[in-house]
N, C-alpha and C. Protein backbone atom coordinates (compact mmCIF):
# COMPACT_ATOMS: atom_id res chain seq x y z
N UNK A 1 0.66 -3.75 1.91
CA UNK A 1 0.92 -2.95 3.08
C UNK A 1 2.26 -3.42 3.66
N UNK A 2 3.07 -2.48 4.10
CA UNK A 2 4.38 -2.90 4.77
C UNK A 2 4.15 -1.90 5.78
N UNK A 3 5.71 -2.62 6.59
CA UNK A 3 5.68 -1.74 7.73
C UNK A 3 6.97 -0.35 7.44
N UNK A 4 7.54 0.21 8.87
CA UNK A 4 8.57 1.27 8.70
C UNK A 4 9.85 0.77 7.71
N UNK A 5 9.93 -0.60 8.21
CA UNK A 5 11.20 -1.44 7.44
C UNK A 5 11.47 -1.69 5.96
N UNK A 6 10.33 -1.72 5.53
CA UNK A 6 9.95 -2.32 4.13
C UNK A 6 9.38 -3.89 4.26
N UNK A 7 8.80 -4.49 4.90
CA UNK A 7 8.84 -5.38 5.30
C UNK A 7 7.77 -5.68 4.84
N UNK A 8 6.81 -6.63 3.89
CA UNK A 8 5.54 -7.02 3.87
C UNK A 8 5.00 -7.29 4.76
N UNK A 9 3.76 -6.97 5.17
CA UNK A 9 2.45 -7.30 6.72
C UNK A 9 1.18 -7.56 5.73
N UNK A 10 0.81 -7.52 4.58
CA UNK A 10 -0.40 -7.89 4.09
C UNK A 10 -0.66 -7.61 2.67
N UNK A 11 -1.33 -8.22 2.15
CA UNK A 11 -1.42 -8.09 0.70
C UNK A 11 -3.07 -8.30 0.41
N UNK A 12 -3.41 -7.47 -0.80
CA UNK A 12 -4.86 -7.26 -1.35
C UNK A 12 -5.10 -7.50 -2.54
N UNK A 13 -5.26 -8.69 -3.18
CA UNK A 13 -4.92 -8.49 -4.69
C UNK A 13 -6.54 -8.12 -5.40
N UNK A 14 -6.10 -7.16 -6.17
CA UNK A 14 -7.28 -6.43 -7.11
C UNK A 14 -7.48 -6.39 -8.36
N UNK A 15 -8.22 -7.11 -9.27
CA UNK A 15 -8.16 -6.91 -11.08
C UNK A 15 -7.19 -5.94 -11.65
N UNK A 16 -6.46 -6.27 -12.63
CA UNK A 16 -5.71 -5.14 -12.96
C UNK A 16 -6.36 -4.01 -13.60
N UNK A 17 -7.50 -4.07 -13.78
CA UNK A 17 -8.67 -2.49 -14.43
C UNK A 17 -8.67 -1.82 -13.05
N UNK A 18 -8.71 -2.19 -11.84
CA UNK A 18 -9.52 -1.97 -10.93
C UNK A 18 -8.35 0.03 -10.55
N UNK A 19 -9.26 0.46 -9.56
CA UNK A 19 -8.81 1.70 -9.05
C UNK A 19 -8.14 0.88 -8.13
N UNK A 20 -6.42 2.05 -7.29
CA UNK A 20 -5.76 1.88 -6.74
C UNK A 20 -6.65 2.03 -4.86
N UNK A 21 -7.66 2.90 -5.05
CA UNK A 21 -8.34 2.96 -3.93
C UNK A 21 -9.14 1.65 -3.75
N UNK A 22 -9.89 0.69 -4.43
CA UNK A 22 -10.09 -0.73 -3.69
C UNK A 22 -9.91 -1.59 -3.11
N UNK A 23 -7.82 -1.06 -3.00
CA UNK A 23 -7.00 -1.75 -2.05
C UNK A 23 -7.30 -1.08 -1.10
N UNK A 24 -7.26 0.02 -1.17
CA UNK A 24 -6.89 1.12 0.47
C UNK A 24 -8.53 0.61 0.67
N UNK A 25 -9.36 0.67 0.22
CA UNK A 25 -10.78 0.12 1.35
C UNK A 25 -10.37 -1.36 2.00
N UNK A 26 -9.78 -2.49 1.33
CA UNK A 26 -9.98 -2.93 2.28
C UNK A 26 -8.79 -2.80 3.40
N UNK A 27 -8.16 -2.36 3.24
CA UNK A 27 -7.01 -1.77 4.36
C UNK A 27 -7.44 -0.91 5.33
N UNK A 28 -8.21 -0.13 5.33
CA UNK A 28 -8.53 0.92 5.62
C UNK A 28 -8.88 0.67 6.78
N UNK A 29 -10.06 0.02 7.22
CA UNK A 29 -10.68 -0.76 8.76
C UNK A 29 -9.17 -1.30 9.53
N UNK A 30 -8.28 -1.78 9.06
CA UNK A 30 -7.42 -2.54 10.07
C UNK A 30 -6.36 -1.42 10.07
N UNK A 31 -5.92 -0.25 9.37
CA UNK A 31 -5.16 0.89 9.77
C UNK A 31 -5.51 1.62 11.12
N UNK A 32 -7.15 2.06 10.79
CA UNK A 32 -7.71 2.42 11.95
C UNK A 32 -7.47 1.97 13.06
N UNK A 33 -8.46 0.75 13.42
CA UNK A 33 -8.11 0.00 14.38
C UNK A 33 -6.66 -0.09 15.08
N UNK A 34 -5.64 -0.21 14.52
CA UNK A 34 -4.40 -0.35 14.87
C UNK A 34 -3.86 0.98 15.35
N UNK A 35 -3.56 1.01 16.73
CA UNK A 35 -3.27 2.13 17.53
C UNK A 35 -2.02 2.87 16.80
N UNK A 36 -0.50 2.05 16.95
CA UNK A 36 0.16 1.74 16.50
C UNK A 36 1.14 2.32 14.90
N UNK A 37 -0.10 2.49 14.26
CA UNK A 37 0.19 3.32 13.19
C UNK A 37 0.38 5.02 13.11
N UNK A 38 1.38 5.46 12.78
CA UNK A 38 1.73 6.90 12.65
C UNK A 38 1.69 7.65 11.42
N UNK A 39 1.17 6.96 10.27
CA UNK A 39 1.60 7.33 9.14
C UNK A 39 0.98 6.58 8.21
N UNK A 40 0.41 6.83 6.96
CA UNK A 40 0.19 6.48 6.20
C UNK A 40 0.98 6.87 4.42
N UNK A 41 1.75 6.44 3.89
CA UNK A 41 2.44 6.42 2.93
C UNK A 41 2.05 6.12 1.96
N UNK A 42 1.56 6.70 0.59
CA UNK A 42 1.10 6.32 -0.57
C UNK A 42 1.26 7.69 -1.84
N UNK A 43 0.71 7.02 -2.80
CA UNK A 43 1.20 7.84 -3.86
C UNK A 43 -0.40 8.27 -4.78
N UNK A 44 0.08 9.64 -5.34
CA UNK A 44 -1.22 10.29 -6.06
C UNK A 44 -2.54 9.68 -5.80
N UNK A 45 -2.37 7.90 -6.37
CA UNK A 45 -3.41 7.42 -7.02
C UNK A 45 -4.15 7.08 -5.56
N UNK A 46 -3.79 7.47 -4.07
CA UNK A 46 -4.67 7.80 -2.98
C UNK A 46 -5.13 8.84 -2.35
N UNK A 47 -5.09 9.88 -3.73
CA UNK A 47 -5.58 11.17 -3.03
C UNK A 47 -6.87 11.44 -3.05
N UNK A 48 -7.52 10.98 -2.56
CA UNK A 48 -9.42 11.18 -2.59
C UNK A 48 -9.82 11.42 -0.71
N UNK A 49 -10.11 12.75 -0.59
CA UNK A 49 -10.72 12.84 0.51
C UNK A 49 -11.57 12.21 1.36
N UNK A 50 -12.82 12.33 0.69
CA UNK A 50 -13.82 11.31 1.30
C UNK A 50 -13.52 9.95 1.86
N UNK A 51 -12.89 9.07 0.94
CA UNK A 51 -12.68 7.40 0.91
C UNK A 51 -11.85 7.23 1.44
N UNK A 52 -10.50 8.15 2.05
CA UNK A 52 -9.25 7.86 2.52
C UNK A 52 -8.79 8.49 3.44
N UNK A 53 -8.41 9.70 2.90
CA UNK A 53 -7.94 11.19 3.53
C UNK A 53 -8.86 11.17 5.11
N UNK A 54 -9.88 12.01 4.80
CA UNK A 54 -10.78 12.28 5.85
C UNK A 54 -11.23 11.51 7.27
N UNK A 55 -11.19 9.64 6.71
CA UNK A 55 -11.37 8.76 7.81
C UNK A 55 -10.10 8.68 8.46
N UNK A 56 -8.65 8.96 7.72
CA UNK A 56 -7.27 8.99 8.56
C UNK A 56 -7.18 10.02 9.47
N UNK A 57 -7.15 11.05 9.44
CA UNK A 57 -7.00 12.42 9.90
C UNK A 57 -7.92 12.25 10.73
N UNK A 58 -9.03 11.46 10.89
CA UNK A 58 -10.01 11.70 12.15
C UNK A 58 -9.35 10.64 12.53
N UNK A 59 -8.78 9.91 12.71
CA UNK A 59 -8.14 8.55 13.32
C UNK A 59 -6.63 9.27 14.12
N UNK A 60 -6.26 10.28 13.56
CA UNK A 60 -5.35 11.02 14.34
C UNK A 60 -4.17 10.27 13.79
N UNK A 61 -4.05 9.94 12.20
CA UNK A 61 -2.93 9.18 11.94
C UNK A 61 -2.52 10.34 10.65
N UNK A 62 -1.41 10.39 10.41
CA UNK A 62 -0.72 11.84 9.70
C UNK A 62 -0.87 10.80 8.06
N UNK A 63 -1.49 11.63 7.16
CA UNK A 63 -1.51 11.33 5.78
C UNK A 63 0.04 11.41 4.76
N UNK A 64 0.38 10.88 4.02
CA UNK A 64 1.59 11.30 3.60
C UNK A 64 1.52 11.12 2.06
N UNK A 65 0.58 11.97 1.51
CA UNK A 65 0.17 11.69 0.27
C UNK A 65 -0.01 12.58 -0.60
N UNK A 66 1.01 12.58 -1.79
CA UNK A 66 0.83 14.18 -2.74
C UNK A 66 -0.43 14.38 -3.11
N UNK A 67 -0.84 15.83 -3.27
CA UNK A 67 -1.67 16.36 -3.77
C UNK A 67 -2.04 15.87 -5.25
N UNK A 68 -2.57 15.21 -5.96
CA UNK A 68 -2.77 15.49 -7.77
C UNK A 68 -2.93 16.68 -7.85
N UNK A 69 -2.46 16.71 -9.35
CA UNK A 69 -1.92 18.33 -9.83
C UNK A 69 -3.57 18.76 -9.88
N UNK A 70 -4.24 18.34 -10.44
CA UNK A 70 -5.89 19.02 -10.52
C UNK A 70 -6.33 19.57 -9.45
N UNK A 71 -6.37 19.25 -8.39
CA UNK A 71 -6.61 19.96 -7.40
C UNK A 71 -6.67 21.66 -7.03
N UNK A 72 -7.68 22.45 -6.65
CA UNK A 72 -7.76 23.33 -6.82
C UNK A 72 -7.25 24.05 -5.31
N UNK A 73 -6.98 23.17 -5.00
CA UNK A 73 -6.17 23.89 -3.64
C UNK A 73 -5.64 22.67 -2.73
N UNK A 74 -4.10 22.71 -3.17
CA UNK A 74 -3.31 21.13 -2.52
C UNK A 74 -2.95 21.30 -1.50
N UNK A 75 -2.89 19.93 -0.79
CA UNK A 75 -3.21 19.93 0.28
C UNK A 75 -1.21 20.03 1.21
N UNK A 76 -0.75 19.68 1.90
CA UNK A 76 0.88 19.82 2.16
C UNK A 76 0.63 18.31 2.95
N UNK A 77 1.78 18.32 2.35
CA UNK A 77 2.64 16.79 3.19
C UNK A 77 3.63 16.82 3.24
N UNK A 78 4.34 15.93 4.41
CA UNK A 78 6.33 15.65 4.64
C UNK A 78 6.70 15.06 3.32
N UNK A 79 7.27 16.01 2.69
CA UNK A 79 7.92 15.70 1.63
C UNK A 79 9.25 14.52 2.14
N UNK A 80 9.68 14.97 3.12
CA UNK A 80 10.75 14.17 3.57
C UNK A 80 10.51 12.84 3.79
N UNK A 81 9.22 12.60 4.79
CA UNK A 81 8.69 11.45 4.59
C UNK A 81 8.55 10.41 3.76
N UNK A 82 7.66 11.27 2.68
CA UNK A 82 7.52 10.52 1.50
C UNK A 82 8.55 10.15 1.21
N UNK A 83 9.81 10.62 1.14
CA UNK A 83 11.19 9.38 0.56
C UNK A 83 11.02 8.64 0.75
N UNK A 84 10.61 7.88 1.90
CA UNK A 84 10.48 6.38 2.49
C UNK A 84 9.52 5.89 1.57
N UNK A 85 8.95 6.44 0.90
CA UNK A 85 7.67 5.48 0.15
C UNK A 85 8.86 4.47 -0.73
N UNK A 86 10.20 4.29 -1.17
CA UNK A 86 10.27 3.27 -1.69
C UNK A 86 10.64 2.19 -1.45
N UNK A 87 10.24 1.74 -0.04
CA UNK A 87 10.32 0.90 0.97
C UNK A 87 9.43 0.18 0.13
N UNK A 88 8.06 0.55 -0.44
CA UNK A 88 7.08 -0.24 -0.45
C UNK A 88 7.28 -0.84 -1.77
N UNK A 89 7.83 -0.04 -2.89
CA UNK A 89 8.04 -0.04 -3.95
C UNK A 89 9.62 -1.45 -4.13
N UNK A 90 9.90 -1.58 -3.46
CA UNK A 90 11.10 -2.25 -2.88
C UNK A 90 10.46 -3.39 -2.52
N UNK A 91 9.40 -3.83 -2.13
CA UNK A 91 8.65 -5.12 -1.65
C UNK A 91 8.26 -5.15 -3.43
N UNK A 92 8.05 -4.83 -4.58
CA UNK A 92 7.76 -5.48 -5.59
C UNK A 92 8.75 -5.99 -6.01
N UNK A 93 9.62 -4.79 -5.65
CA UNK A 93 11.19 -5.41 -6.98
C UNK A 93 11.31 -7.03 -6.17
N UNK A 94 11.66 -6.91 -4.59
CA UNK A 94 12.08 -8.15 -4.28
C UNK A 94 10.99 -9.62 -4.39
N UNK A 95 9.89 -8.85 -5.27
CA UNK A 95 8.31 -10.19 -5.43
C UNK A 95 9.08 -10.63 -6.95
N UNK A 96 9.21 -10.08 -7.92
CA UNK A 96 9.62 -9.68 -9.52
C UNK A 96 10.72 -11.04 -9.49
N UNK A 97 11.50 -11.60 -9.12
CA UNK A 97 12.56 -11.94 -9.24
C UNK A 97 11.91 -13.86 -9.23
N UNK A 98 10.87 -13.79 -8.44
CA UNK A 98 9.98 -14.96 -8.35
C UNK A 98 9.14 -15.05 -9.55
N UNK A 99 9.98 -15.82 -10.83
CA UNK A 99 9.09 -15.81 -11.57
C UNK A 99 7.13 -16.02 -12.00
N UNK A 100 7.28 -17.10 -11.06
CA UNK A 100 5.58 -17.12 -11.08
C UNK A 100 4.80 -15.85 -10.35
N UNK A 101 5.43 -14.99 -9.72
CA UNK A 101 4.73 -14.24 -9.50
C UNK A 101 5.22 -13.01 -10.71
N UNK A 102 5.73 -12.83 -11.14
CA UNK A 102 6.23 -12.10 -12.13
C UNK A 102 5.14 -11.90 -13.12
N UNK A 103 5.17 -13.33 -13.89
CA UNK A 103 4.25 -13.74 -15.06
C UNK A 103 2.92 -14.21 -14.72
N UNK A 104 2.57 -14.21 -13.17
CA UNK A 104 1.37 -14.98 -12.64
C UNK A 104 0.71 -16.34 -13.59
N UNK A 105 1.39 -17.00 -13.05
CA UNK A 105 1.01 -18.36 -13.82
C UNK A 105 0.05 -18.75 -13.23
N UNK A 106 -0.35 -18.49 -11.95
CA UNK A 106 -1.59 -19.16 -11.22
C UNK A 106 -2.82 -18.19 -12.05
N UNK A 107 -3.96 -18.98 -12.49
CA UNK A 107 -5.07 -18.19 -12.88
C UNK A 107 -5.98 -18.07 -11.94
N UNK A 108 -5.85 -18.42 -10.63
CA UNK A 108 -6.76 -18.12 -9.71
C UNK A 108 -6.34 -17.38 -8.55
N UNK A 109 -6.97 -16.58 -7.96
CA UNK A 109 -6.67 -15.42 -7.37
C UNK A 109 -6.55 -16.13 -5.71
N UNK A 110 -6.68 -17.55 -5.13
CA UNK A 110 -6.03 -18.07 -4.06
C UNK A 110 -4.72 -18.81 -4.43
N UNK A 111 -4.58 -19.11 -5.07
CA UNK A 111 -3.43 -19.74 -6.00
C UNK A 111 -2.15 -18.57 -5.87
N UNK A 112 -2.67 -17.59 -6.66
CA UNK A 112 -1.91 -16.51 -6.40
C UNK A 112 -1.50 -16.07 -5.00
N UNK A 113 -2.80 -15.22 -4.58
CA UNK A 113 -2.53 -14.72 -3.25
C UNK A 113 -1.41 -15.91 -2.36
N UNK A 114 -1.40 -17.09 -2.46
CA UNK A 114 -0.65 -17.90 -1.79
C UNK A 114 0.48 -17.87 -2.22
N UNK A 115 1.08 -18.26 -3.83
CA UNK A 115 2.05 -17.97 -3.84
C UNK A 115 2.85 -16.57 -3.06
N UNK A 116 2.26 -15.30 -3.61
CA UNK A 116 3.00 -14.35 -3.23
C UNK A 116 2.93 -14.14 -1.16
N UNK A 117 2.68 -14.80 -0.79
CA UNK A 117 2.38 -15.26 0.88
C UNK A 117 3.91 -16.24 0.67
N UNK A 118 3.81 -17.00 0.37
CA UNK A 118 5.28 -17.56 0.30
C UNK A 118 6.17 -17.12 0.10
N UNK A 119 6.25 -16.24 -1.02
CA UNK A 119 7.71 -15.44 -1.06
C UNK A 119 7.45 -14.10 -0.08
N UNK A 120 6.68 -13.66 -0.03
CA UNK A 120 6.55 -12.67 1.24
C UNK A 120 7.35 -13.29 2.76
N UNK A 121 7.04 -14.22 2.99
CA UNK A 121 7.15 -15.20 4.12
C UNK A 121 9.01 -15.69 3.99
N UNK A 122 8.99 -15.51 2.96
CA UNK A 122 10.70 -15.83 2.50
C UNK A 122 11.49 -14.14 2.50
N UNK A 123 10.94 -13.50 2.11
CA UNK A 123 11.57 -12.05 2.28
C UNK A 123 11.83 -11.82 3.89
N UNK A 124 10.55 -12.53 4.68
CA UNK A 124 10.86 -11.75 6.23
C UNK A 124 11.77 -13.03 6.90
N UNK A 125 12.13 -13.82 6.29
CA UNK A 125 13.32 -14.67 6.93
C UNK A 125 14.29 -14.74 6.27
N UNK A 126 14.68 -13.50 4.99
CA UNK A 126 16.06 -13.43 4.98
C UNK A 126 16.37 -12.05 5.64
């Protein structure tokens, strides 16, 4: 999760089999909650009504998420908006360059999560 800036605010790490929506659950409770938020920014692999969509839009926070092509009747979003999605995409390139997080040398998933908390923590003080 980042903010308007590109800025890392939180991280979820999930099996790499796993669906892209197991992150957005646990995100999901502290979006809400947070007055603050105007927007939600993400790509295809968060287009599921029920699990995502539906609890935002009743939260009164604007979705910004393409339709998948299957869809039998898509839904519209700020295309313009969405440019900004590579703000977020921009928090990997600048993780990538840290090799251990690159190649994840840590085999344990606090090991990890900490490393990438450190270089996160180093991105918002340069």
């Amino acid at each position: 999760m980042t903010d308007a800036l590109g800025y890392p605010l939180d991280l979820h790490i999930t099996p790499g089999q796993a669906c892209d929506l197991e992150g957005s659950d646990a995100f999901l409770p502290r979006i809400i909650a947070n007055s603050s938020i105007e927007a939600v920014l993400a790509d295809k692999g968060y287009d599921a009504d029920a699990r995502l969509i539906t609890p935002l839009t009743a939260a009164g926070i604007e979705v910004v998420i393409p339709p998948k092509s299957h869809r039998k009747f898509p839904r519209d979003y700020d295309k313009d908006l969405y440019k900004r999605r590579h703000l977020i995409e921009n928090v990997f390139a600048t993780l990538k360059p840290y090799r251990a997080i690159a190649t994840r040398y840590d085999k344990t998933k606090g090991n990890f999560s900490a490393a990438i908390f450190l270089a996160c923590s180093l991105i918002w003080l340069n």
